[in-house]
Protein backbone atom coordinates (compact mmCIF):
# COMPACT_ATOMS: atom_id res chain seq x y z
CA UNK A 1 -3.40 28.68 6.10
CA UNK A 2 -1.97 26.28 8.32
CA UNK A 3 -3.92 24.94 11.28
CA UNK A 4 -2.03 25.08 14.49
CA UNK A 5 -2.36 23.51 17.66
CA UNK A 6 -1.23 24.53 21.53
CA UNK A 7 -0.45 20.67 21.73
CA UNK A 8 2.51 18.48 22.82
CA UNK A 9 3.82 15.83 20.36
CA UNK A 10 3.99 12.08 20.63
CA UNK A 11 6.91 9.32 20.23
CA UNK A 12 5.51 9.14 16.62
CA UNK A 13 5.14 12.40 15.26
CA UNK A 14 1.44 13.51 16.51
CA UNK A 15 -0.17 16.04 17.19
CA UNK A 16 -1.96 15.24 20.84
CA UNK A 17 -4.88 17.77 21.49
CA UNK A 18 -5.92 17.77 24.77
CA UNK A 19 -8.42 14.76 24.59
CA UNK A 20 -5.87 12.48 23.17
CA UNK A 21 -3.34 13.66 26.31
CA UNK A 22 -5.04 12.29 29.23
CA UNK A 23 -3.19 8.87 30.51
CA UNK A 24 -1.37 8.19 27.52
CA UNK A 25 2.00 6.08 28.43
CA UNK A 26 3.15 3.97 25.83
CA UNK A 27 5.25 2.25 28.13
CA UNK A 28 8.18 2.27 25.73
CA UNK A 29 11.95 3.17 26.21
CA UNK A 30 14.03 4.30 23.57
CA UNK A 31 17.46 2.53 22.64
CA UNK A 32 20.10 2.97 19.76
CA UNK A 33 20.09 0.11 17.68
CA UNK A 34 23.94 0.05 16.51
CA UNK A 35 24.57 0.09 20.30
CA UNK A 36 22.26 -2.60 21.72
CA UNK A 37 23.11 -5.52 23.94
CA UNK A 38 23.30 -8.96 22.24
CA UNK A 39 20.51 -9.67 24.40
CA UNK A 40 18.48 -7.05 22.89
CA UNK A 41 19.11 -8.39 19.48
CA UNK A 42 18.14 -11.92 20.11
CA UNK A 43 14.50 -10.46 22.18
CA UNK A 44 14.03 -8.28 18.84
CA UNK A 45 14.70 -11.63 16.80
CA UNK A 46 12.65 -13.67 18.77
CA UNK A 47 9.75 -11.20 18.44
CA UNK A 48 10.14 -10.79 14.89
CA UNK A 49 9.65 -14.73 14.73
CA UNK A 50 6.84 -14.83 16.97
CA UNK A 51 5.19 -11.81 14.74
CA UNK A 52 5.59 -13.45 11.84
CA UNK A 53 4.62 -16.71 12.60
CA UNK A 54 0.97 -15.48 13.94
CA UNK A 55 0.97 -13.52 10.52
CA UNK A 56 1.70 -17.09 8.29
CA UNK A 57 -0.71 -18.08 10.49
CA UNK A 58 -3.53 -16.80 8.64
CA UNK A 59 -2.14 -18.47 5.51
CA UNK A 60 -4.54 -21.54 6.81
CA UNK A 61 -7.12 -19.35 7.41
CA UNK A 62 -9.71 -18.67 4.59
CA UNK A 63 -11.75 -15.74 3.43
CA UNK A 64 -14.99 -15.87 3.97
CA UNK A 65 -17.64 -17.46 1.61
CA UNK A 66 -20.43 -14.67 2.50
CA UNK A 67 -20.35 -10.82 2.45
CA UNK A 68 -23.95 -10.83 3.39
CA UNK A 69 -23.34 -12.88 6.46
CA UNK A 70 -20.42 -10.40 6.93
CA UNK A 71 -22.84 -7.58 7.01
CA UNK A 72 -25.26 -8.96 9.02
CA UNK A 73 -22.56 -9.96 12.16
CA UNK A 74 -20.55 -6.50 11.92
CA UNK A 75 -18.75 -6.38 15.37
CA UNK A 76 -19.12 -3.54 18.55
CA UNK A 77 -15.80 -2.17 17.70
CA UNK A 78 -17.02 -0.59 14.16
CA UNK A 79 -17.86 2.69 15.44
CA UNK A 80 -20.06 4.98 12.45
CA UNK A 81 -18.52 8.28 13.82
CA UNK A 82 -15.05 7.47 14.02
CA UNK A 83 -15.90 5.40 10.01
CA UNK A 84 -17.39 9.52 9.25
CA UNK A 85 -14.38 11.01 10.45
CA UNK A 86 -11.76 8.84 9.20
CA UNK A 87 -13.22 9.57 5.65
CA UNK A 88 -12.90 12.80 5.91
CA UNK A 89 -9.11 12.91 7.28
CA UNK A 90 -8.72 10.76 3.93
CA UNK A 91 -10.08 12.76 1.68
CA UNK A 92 -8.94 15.93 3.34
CA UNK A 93 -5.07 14.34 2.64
CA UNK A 94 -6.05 12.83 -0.73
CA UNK A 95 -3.07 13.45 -2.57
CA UNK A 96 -0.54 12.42 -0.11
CA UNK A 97 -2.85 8.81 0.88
CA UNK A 98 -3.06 8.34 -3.24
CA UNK A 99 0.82 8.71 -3.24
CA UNK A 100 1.07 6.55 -0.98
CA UNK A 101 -1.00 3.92 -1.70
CA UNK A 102 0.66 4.09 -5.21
CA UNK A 103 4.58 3.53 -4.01
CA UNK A 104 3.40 0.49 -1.85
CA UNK A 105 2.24 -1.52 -4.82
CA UNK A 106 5.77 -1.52 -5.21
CA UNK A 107 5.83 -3.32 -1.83
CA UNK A 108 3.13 -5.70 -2.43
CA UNK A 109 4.83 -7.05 -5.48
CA UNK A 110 7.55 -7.59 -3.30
CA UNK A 111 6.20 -9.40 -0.42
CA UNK A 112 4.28 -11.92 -2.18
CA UNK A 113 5.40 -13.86 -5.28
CA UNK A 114 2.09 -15.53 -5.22
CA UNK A 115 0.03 -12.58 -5.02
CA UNK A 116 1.88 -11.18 -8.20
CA UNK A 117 1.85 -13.81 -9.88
CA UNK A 118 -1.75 -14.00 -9.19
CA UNK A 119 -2.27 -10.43 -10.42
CA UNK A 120 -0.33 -11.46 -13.66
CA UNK A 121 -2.73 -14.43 -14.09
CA UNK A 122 -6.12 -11.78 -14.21
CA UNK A 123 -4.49 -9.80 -17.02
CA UNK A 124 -5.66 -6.59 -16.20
CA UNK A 125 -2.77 -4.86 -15.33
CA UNK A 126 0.72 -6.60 -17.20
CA UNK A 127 0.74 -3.53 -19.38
CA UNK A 128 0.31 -0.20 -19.26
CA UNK A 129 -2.43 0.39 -20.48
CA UNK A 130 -4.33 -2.64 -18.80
CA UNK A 131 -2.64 -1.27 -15.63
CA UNK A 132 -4.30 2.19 -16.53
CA UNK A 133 -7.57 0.63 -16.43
CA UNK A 134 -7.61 -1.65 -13.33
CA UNK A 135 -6.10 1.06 -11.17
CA UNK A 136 -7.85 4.07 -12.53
CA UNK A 137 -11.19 1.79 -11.67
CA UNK A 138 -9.79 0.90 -8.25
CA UNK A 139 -9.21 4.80 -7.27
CA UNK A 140 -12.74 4.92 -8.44
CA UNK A 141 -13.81 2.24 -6.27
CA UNK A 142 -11.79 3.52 -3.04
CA UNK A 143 -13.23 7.15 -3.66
CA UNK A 144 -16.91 5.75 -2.89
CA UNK A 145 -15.68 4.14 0.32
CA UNK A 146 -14.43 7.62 1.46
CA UNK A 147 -17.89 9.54 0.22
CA UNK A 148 -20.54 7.36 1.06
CA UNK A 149 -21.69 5.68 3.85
CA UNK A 150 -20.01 2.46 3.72
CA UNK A 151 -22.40 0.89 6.33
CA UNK A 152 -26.16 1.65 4.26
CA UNK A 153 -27.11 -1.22 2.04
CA UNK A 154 -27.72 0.19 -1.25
CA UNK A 155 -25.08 3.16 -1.47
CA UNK A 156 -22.54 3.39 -4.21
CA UNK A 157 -19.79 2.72 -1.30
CA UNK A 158 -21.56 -0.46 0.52
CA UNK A 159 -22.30 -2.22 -2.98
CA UNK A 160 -18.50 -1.67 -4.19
CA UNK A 161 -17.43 -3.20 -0.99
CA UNK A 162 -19.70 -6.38 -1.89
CA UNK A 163 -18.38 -6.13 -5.43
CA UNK A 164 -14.56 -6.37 -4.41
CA UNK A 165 -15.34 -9.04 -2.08
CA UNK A 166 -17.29 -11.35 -4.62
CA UNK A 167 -14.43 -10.31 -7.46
CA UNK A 168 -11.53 -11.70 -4.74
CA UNK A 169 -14.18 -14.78 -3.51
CA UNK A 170 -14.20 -15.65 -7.80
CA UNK A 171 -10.20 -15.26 -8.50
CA UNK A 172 -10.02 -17.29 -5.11
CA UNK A 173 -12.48 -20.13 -6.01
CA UNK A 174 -11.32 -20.47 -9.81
CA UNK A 175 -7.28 -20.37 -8.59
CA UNK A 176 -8.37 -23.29 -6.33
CA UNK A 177 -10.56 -25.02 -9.42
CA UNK A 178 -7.51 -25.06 -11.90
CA UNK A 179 -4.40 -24.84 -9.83
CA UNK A 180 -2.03 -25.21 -13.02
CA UNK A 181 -3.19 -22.25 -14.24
CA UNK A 182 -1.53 -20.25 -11.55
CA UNK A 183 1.37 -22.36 -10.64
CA UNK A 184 3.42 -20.48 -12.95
CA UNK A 185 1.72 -17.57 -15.08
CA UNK A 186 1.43 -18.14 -18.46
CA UNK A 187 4.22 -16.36 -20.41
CA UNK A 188 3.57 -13.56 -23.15
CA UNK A 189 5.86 -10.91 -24.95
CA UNK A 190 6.07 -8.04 -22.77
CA UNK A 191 3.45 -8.70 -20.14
CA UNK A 192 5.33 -11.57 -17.81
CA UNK A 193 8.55 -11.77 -18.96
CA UNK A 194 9.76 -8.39 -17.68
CA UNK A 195 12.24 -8.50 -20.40
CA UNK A 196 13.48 -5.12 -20.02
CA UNK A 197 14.94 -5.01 -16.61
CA UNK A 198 16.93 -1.86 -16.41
CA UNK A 199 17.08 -1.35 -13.16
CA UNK A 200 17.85 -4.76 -11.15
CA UNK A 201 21.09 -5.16 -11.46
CA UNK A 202 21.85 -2.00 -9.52
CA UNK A 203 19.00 -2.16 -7.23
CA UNK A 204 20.69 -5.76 -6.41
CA UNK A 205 24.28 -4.28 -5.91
CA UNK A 206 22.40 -2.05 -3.76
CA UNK A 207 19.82 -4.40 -1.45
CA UNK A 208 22.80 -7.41 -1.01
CA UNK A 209 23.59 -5.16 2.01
CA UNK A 210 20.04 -5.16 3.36
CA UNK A 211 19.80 -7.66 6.13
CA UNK A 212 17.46 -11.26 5.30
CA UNK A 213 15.11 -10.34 8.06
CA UNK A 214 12.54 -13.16 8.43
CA UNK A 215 12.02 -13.79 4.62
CA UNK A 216 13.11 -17.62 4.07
CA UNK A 217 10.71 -18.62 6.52
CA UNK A 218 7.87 -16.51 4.39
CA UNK A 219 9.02 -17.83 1.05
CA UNK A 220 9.63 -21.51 3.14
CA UNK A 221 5.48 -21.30 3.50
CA UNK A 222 4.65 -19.16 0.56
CA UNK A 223 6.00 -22.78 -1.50
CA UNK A 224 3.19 -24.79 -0.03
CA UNK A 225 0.77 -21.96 -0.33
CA UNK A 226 -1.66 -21.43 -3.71
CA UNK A 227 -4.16 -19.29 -1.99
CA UNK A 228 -3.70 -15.61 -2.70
CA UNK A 229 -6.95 -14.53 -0.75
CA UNK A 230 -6.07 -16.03 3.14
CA UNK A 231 -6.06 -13.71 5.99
CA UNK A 232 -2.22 -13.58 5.67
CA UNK A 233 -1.90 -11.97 2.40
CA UNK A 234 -5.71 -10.06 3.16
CA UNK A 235 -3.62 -8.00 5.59
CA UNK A 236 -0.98 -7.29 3.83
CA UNK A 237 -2.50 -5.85 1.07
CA UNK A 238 -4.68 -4.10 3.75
CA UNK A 239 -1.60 -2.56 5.20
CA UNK A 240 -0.99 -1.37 1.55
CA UNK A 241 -3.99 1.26 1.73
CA UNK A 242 -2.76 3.12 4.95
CA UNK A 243 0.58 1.66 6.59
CA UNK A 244 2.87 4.01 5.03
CA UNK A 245 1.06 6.83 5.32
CA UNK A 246 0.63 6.04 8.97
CA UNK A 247 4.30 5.29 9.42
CA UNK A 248 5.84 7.85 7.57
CA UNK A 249 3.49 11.05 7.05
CA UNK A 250 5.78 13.97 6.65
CA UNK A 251 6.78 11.91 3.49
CA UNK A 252 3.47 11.82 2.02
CA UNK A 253 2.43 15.34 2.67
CA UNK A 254 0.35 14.48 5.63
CA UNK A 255 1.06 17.14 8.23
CA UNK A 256 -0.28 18.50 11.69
CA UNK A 257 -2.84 15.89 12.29
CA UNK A 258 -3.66 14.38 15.78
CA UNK A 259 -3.78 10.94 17.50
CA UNK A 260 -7.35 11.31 17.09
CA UNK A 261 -6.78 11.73 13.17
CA UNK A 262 -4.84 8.72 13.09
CA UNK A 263 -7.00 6.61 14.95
CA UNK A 264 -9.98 7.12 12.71
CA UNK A 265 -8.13 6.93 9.31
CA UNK A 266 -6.71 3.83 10.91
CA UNK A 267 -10.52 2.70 11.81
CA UNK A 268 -11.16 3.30 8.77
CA UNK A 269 -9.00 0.68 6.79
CA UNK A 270 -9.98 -1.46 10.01
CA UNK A 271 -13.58 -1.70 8.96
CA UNK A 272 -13.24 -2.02 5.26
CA UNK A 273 -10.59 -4.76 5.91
CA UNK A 274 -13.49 -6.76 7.94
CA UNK A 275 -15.81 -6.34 5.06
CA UNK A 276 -13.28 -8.01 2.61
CA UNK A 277 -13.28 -10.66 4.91
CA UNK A 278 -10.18 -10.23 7.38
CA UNK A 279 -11.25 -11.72 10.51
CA UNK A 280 -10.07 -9.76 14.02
CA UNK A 281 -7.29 -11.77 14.66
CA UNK A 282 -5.58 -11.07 11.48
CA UNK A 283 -7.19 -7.60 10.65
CA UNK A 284 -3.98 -5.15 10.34
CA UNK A 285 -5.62 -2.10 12.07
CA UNK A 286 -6.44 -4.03 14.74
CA UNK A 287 -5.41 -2.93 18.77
CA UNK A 288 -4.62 1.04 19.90
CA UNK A 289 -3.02 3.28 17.58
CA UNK A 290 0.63 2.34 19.38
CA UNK A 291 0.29 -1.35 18.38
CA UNK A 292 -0.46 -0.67 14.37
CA UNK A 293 2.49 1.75 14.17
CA UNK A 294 4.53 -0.97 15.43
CA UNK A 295 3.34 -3.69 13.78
CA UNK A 296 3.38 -1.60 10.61
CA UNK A 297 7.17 -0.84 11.10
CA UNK A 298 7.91 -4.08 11.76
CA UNK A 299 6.43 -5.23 8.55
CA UNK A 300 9.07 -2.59 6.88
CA UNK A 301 11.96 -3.72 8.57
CA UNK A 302 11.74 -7.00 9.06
CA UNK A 303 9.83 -8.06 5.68
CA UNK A 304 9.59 -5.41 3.23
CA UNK A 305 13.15 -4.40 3.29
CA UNK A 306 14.88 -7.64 3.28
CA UNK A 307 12.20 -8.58 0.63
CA UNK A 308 13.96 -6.24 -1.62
CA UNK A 309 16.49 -8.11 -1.57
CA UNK A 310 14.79 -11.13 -4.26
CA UNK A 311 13.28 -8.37 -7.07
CA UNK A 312 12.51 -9.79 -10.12
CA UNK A 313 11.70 -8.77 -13.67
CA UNK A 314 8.04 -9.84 -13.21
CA UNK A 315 8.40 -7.32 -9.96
CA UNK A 316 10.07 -4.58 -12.08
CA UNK A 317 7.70 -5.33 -15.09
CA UNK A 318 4.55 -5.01 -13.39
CA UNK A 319 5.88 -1.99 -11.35
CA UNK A 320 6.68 0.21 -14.44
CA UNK A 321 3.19 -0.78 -15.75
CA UNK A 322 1.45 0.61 -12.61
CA UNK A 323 3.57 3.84 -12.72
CA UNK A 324 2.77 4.25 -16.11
CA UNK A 325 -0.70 3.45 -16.25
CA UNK A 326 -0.82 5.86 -13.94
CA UNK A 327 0.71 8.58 -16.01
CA UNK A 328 -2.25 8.30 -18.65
CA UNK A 329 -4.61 10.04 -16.67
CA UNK A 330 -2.28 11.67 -14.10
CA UNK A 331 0.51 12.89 -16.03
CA UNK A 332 2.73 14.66 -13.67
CA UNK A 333 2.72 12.14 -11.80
CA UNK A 334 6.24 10.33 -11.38
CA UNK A 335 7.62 7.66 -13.56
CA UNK A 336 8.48 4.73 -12.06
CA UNK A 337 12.25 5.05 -11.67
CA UNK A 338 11.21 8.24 -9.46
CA UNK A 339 8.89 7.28 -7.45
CA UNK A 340 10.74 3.92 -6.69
CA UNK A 341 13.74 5.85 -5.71
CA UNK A 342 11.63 8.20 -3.24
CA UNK A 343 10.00 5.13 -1.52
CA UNK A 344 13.86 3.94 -1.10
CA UNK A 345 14.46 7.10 0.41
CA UNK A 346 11.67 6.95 2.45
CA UNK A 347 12.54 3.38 3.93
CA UNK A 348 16.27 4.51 4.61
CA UNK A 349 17.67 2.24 1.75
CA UNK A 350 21.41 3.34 0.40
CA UNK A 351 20.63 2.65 -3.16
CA UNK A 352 23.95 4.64 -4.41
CA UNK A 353 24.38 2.23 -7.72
CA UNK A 354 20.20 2.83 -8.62
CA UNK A 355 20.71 6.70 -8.02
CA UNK A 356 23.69 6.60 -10.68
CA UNK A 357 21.52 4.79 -12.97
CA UNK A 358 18.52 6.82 -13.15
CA UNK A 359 20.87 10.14 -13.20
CA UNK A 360 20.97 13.29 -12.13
CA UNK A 361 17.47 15.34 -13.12
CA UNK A 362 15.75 12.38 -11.86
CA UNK A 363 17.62 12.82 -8.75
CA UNK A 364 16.97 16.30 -8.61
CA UNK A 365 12.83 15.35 -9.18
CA UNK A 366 13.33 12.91 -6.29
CA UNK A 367 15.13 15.96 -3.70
CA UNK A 368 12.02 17.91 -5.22
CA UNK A 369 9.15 15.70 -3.82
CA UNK A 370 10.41 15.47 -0.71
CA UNK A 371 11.44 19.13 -0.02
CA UNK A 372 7.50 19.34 -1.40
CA UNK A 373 5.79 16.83 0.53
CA UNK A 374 7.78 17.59 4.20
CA UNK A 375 7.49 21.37 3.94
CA UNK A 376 5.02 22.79 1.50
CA UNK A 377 2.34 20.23 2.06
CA UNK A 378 2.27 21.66 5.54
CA UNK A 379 0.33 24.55 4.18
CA UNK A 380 -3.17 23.87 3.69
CA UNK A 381 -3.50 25.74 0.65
CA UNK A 382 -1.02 24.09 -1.08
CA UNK A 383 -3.04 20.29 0.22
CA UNK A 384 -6.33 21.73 -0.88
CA UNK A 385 -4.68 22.43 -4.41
CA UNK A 386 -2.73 18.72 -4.65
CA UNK A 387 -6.18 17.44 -3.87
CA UNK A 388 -8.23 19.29 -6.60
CA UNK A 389 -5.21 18.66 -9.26
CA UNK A 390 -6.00 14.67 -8.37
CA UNK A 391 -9.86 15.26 -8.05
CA UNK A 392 -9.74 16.83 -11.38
CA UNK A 393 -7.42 14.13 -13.03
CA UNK A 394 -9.90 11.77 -11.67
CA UNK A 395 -12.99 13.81 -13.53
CA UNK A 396 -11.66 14.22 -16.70
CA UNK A 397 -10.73 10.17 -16.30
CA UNK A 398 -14.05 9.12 -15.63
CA UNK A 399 -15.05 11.54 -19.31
CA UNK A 400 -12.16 9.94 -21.39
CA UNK A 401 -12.50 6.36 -19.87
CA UNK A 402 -15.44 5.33 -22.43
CA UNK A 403 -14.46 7.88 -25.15
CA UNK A 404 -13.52 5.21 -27.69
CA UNK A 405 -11.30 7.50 -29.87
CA UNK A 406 -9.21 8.36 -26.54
CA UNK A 407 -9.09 4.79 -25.99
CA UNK A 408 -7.48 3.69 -29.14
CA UNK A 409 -4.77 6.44 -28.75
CA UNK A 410 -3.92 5.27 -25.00
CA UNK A 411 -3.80 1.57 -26.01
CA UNK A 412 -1.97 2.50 -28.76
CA UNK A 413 1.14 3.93 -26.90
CA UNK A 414 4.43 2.00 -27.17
CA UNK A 415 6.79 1.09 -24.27
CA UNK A 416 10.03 -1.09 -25.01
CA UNK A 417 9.20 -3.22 -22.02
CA UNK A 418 6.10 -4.16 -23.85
CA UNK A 419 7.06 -4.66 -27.18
């Protein structure tokens, strides 16, 4: 059944109840783009320079050293009831979140060549199966943050919080002990090389027309820059756990939900950024609900997008191992040429020479998932039963994940790109 609500509707898409209506003026006015005023263009430009340089910013800023001393100083602003009720709008919209949270490790490749090379470096996730593993864990990992009470010493969520944090503070301190290593990730067959790049040289016909946004003065800093764990790239692997679900719900099933809904699942991601060490200044969910929409849209246009535009095979490799991975415990889940092709979709992209490429059923799967997540996810039954299908992939997961004979038959599954 579908929850309805005698409510007006916000600039983004919201449902405002009648607490979240009382003196909200976002102060905004609405103007076409194509038509603006050179003037307009050059404030937007300016401002995307100004965002960007207090982002690169934290690119000089550290993590921290101490999650205890992190505990111990927790700010006013982390509120346990909003924390309670953002878990629950997560977990109530598991499926689309999951989806989403998927399609932008696509993005995070993307933004930061560091960060993936980085991620090469560990070698837990440059094949499928390893990718299987790591992210099968990390669902694990994000499920206790959502189920347990993140702020109680001793719960299964609090001590995975400390766990993540001392796992980034290790990669972090050994990256800065033997530099060399991660300069330039060492090379193996079919983990780094990305040898079979299918897709690029249509996805480059296609991006060429994308406009360079701010990017050259990213990768201009990202040259100088070995430290994969600063508050820079902290947030923007933050915004990877909620910023396109926040931007762009209808696309991941996430329907009829309030300012009030958005605000704690954004509170949420807020807190457990601080406990991996994201200071306030830097900490994506930071400011009203208003300001992280925008800020999270102006990381799409002005970043991810033009970003798009310098995909490599290491990109393409590691992306087809995530997708993949994925598929060994979730197997309806979308391959990667899909679900790469709906996130295009969702961003507005004209990828014409990609859609030829992958062809026309895959096409067809693509037109599917969106007529599915805009309009049948809007019925709760139908969320309740994406959830349990996801919850139950996750179960039977958790059974096969130390079943040794199950093991051997995953690991043993051949893909060309890792031959």
């Amino acid at each position: 059944m579908m929850r309805a609500y005698s409510a007006h509707i916000d600039r983004y898409g919201y449902v405002m109840k009648e607490e979240d209506q009382t003196g909200v003026d976002d102060g905004y006015e609405t103007c076409s783009i194509g038509s603006a005023p050179a003037s307009a263009v050059e404030e937007e430009e300016e401002r995307d320079v100004r965002m960007l340089a207090h982002l690169l910013g934290g690119i000089e800023v550290d993590m921290p050293r101490d999650f205890d001393a992190i505990f111990e100083n927790m700010p006013e602003w982390i509120d346990p009831v909003k924390l309670k009720r953002g878990q629950r709008f997560a977990l109530d919209y598991y499926f689309g979140v999951s989806f989403s949270e998927v399609v932008s490790l696509y993005v995070l490749f993307a933004l930061s060549k560091n960060g993936l090379e980085t991620l090469i470096r560990t070698n837990r996730s440059n094949t499928p199966y390893r990718a299987y593993r790591r992210y099968y864990e990390t669902s694990e990992i994000v499920r206790t943050w959502l189920e347990t009470d993140i702020l109680e010493p001793g719960t299964e969520g609090y001590e995975n919080l400390r766990k993540v944090f001392r796992m980034h503070r290790q990669i972090r301190d050994d990256k800065f002990r033997n530099p060399s290593k991660y300069e330039t990730a060492q090379r193996s067959p079919g983990t780094t090389d990305g040898r079979c790049s299918y897709l690029l040289p249509d996805l480059r016909k296609d991006f060429v027309r994308v406009p360079p946004g701010c990017v050259e003065m990213f990768a201009h800093t990202e040259q100088h820059d070995l430290n994969s764990f600063s508050q820079c790239y902290l947030a923007i692997t933050q915004f990877g756990f909620f910023g396109l679900a926040l931007v762009y719900p209808e696309w991941f099933g996430i329907h009829n939900c309030s300012r009030r809904d958005m605000e704690d699942f954004v509170h949420l991601w807020r807190t457990i950024g601080y406990f991996m060490g994201l200071s306030d200044e830097y900490n994506f969910g930071r400011g009203t609900l208003d300001e992280v929409i925008d800020r999270s849209r102006w990381l799409v246009r002005a970043m991810v997008k033009p970003k798009f535009r310098d995909l490599t095979t290491k990109w393409e490799h590691m992306s087809r191992c995530v997708a993949d991975g994925l598929r060994m415990y979730m197997p309806s889940s979308m391959p990667f040429d899909t679900s790469f092709c709906y996130l295009c979709d969702v961003f507005d992209l004209d990828v014409t020479n990609f859609k030829k490429t992958i062809g026309f059923w895959q096409q067809v799967s693509v037109w599917w998932t969106r007529f599915f997540m805009k309009y049948l996810m809007r019925f709760d039954c139908v969320r309740r039963t994406m959830n349990m299908y996801v919850f139950g992939c996750l179960k039977r997961a958790t059974v096969e994940f130390n079943d040794e004979t199950v093991q051997a038959r995953l690991k043993d599954k051949v893909f060309d790109y890792c031959s």
